[in-house]
Protein backbone atom coordinates (compact mmCIF):
# COMPACT_ATOMS: atom_id res chain seq x y z
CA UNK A 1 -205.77 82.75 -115.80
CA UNK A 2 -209.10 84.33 -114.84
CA UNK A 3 -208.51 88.07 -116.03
CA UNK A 4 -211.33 88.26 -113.38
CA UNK A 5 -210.73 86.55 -110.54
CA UNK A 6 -213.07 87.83 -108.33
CA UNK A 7 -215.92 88.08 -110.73
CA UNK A 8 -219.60 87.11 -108.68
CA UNK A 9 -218.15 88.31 -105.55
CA UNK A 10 -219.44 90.75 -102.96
CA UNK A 11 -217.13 93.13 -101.37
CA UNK A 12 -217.35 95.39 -97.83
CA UNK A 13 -214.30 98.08 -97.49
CA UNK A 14 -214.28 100.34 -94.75
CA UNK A 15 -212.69 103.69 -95.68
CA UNK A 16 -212.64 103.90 -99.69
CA UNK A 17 -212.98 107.10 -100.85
CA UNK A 18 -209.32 108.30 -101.76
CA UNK A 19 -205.63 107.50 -101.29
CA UNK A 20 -204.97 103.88 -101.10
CA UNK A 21 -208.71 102.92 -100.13
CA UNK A 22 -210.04 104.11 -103.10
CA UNK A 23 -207.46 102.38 -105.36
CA UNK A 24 -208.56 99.27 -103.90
CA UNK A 25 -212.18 99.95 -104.23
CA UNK A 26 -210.96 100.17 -107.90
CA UNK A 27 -209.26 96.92 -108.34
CA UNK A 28 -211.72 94.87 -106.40
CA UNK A 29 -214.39 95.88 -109.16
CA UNK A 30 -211.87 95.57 -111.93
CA UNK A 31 -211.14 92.15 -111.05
CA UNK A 32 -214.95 91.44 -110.62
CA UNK A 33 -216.48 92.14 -107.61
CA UNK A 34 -219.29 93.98 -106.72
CA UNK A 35 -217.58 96.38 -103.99
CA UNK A 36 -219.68 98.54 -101.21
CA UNK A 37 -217.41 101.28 -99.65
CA UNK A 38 -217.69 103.48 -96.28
CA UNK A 39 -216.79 106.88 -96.06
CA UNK A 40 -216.88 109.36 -93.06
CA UNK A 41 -217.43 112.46 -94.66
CA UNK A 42 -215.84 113.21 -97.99
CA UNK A 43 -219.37 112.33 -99.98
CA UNK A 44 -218.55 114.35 -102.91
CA UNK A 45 -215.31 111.93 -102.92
CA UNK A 46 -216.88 108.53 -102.27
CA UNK A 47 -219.83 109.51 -105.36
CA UNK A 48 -216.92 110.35 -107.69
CA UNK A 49 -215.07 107.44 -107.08
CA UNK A 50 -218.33 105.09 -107.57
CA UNK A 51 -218.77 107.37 -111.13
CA UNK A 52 -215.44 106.33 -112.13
CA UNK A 53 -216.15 102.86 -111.13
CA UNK A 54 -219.42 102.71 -113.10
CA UNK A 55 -218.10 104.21 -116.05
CA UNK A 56 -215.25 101.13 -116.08
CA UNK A 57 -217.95 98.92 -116.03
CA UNK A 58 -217.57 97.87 -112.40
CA UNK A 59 -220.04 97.50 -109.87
CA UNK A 60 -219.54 99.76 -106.96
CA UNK A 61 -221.88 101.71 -104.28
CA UNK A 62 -220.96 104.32 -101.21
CA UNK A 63 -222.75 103.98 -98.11
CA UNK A 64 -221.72 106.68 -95.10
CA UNK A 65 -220.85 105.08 -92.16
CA UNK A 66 -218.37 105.84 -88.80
CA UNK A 67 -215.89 103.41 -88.44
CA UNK A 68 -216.04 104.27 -84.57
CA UNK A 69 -219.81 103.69 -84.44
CA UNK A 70 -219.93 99.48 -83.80
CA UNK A 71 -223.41 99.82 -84.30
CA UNK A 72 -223.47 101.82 -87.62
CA UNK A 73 -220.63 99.56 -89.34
CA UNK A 74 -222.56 96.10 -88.46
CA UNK A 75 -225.65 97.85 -89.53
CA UNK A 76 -223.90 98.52 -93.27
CA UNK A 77 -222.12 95.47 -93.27
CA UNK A 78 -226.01 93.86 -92.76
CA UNK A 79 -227.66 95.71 -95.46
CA UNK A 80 -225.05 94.70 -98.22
CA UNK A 81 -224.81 91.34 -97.38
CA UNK A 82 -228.59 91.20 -97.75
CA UNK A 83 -228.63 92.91 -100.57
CA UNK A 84 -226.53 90.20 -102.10
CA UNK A 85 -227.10 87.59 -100.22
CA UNK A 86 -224.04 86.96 -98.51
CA UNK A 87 -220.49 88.43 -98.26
CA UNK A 88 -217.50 87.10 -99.55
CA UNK A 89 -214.87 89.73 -98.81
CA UNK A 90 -214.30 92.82 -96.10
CA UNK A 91 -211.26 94.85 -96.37
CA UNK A 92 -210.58 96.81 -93.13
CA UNK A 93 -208.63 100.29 -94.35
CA UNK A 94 -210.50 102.92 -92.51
CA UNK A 95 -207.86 104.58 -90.58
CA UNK A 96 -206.46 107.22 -88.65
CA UNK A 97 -202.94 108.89 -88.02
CA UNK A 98 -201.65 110.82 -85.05
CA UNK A 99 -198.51 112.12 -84.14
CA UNK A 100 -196.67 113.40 -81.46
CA UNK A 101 -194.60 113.29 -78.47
CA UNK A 102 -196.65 111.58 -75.19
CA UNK A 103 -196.42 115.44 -73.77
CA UNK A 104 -198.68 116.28 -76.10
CA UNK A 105 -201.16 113.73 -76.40
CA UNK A 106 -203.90 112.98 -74.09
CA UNK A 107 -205.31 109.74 -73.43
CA UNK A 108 -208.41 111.05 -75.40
CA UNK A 109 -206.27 110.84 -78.32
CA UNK A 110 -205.24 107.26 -77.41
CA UNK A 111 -209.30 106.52 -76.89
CA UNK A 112 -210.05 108.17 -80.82
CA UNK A 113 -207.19 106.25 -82.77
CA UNK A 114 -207.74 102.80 -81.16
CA UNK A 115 -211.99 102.97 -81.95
CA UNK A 116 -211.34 103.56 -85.56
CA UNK A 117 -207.91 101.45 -85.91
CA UNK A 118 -208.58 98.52 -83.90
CA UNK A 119 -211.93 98.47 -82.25
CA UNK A 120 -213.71 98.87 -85.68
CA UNK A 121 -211.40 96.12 -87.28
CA UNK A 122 -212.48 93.81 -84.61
CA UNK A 123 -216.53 95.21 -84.79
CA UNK A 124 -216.34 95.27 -88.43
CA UNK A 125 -214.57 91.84 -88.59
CA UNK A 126 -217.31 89.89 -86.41
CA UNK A 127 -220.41 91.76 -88.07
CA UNK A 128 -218.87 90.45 -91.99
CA UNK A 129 -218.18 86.85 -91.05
CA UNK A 130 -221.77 86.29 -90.02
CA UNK A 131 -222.75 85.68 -93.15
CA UNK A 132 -219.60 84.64 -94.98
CA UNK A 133 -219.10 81.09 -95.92
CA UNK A 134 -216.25 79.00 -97.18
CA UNK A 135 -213.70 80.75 -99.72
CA UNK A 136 -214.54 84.13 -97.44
CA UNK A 137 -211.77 86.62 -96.84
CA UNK A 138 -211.06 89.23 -94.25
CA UNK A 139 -208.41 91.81 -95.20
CA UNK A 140 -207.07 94.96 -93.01
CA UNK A 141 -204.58 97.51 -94.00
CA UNK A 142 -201.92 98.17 -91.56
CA UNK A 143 -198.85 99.29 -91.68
CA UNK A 144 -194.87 98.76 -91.38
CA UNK A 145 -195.19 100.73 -88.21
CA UNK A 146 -196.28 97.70 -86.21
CA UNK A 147 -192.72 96.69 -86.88
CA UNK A 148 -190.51 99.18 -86.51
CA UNK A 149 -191.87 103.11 -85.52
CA UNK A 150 -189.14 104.23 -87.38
CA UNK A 151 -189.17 107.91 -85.68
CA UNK A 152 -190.71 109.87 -82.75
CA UNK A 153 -194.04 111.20 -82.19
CA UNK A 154 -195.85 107.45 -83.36
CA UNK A 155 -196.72 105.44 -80.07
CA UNK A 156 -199.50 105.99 -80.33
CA UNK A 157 -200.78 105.03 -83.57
CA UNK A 158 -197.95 102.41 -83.75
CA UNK A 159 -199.20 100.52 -81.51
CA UNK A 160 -202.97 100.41 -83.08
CA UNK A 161 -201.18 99.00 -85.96
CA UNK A 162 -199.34 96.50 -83.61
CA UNK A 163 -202.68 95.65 -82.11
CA UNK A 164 -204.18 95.39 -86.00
CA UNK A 165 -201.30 92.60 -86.43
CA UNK A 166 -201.74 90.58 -83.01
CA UNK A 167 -205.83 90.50 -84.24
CA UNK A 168 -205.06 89.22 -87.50
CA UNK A 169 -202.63 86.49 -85.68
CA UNK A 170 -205.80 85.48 -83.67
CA UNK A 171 -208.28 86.16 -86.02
CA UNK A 172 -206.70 83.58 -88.54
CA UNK A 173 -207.00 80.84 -85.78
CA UNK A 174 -210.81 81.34 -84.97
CA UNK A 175 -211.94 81.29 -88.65
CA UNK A 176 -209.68 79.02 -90.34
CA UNK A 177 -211.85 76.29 -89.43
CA UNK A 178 -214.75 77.59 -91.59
CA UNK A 179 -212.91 78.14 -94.76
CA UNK A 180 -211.89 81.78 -93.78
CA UNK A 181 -208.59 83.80 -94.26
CA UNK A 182 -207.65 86.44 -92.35
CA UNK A 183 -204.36 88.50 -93.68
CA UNK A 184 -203.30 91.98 -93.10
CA UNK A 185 -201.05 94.15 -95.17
CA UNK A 186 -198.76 96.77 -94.74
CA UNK A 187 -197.99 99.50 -96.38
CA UNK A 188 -194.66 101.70 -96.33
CA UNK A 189 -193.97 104.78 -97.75
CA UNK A 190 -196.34 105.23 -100.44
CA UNK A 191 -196.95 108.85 -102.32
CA UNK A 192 -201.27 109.20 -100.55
CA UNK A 193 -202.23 113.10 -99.89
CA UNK A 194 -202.09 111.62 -96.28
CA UNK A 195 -198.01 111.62 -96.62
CA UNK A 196 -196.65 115.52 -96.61
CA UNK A 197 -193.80 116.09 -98.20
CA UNK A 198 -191.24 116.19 -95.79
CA UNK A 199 -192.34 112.10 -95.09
CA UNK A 200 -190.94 111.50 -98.80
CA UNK A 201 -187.80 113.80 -98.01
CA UNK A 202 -187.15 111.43 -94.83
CA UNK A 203 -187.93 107.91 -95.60
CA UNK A 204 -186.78 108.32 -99.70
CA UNK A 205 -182.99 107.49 -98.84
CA UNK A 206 -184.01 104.27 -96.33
CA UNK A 207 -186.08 102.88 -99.56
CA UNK A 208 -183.52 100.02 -101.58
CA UNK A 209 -186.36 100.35 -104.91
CA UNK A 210 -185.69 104.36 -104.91
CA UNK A 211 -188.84 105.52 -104.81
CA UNK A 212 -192.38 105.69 -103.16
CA UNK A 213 -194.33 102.94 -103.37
CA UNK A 214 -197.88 103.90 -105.05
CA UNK A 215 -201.16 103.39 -103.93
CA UNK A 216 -201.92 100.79 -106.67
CA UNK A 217 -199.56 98.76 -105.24
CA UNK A 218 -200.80 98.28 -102.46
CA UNK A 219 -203.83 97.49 -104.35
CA UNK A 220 -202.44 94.72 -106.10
CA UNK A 221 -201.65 92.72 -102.91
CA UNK A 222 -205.06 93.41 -101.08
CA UNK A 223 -206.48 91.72 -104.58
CA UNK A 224 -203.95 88.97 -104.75
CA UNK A 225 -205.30 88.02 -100.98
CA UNK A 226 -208.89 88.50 -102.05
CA UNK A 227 -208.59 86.36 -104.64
CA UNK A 228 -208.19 82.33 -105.32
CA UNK A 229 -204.35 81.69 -105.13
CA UNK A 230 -204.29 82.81 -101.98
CA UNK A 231 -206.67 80.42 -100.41
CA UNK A 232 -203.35 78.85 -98.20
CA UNK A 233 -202.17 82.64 -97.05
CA UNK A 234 -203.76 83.14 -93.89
CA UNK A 235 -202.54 84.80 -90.56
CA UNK A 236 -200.02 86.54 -92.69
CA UNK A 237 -198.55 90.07 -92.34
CA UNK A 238 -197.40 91.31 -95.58
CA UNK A 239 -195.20 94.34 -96.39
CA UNK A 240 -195.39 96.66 -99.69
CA UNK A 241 -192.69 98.65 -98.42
CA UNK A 242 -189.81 98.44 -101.25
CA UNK A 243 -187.47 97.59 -99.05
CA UNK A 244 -188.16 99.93 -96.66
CA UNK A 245 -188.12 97.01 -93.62
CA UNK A 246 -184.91 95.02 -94.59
């Protein structure tokens, strides 16, 4: 087996500079590929994490650019495909959370978590496959809350991540006829600095494994559907939840 899989492949993620985002970023240029990252603000973040990628003898570069702004993402997504020549891969993981009873939240908040969770997917998603080809892949990170909300306060952002899900449903069925897969996977509980603690003291007894999940694995799955055996997965919805959903 190819200890590097993706090896001569180019690479667009949304969202990379910490938690699960950047442990992707990481595998992706482990396993080969030369990996261009978003971030939103966190620069001192984003140039760390393309140090660390450097120094492992990846290939990795930082670009700032709003998730929310259509314009700004295909504008990204245009300069490092031409700078390779084409793309192979986009992951999707910039994201949002809210929370909070319907009281609480006004429709603004609906309008803010549904341009970075779904509306950039979709923007993002239509600027990359312009210049993919066969063997491309589109990835998004989700989450197990498009399934089940699990507790109050989520509607809202449950329901981008239901949306996320549908999209990836439909998405699968437009590009499948050029050689493109289109998967999206979902996390559970995993130990990110976006998880206080109290979220570990809830959800630790509903896990069967006994644990949080981590952010590498997570990781491990976006890779797998990057990569070659997984040229038949498409349309799929995949939890890394340990259990958390049965």
């Amino acid at each position: 087996m190819n200890a590097q899989p993706l090896e001569g492949k180019t690479a667009f993620f949304t969202g990379g500079s910490r938690g699960i985002g950047a442990a992707i970023v990481r595998r992706l240029a482990l396993q080969g590929a030369s990996v261009t990252f978003t971030y939103a603000a966190a620069a001192d973040a984003a140039e760390a994490l393309v140090g660390d990628v450097l120094a492992a003898g990846g290939l990795a570069h930082a670009v700032r650019a709003d998730s929310a702004n259509a314009q700004a993402l295909a504008a990204a997504i245009d300069a490092a495909a031409a700078a390779h020549g084409r793309l192979d891969i986009l992951v999707n993981n910039a994201g949002v959370i809210t929370h909070g009873p319907i009281d609480d939240l006004p429709v603004e908040e609906f309008d803010r978590v549904f341009a970075i969770n779904v509306r950039a997917v979709y923007a993002g998603t239509r600027a990359a496959v312009k210049h993919m080809g066969e063997g491309g892949s589109v990835i998004t990170v989700g989450s197990i809350v498009a399934d089940r909300s699990g507790f109050p306060g989520t509607a809202i952002y449950s329901a981008s991540k239901g949306a996320i899900k549908s999209m990836t449903r439909g998405f699968a069925r437009d590009l499948g006829p050029r050689g493109i897969t289109v998967n999206n996977v979902q996390p559970g509980p995993i130990a990110t600095d976006m998880n206080p603690a109290y979220v570990k003291d809830l959800v630790l007894p509903l896990i069967p494994l006994g644990r949080m999940g981590q952010a590498d694995e997570v990781a491990a799955m976006v890779a797998y559907l990057a990569g070659p055996e997984a040229r038949f997965t498409t349309g799929a919805s995949l939890t890394v939840d340990g259990g958390f959903m049965s």
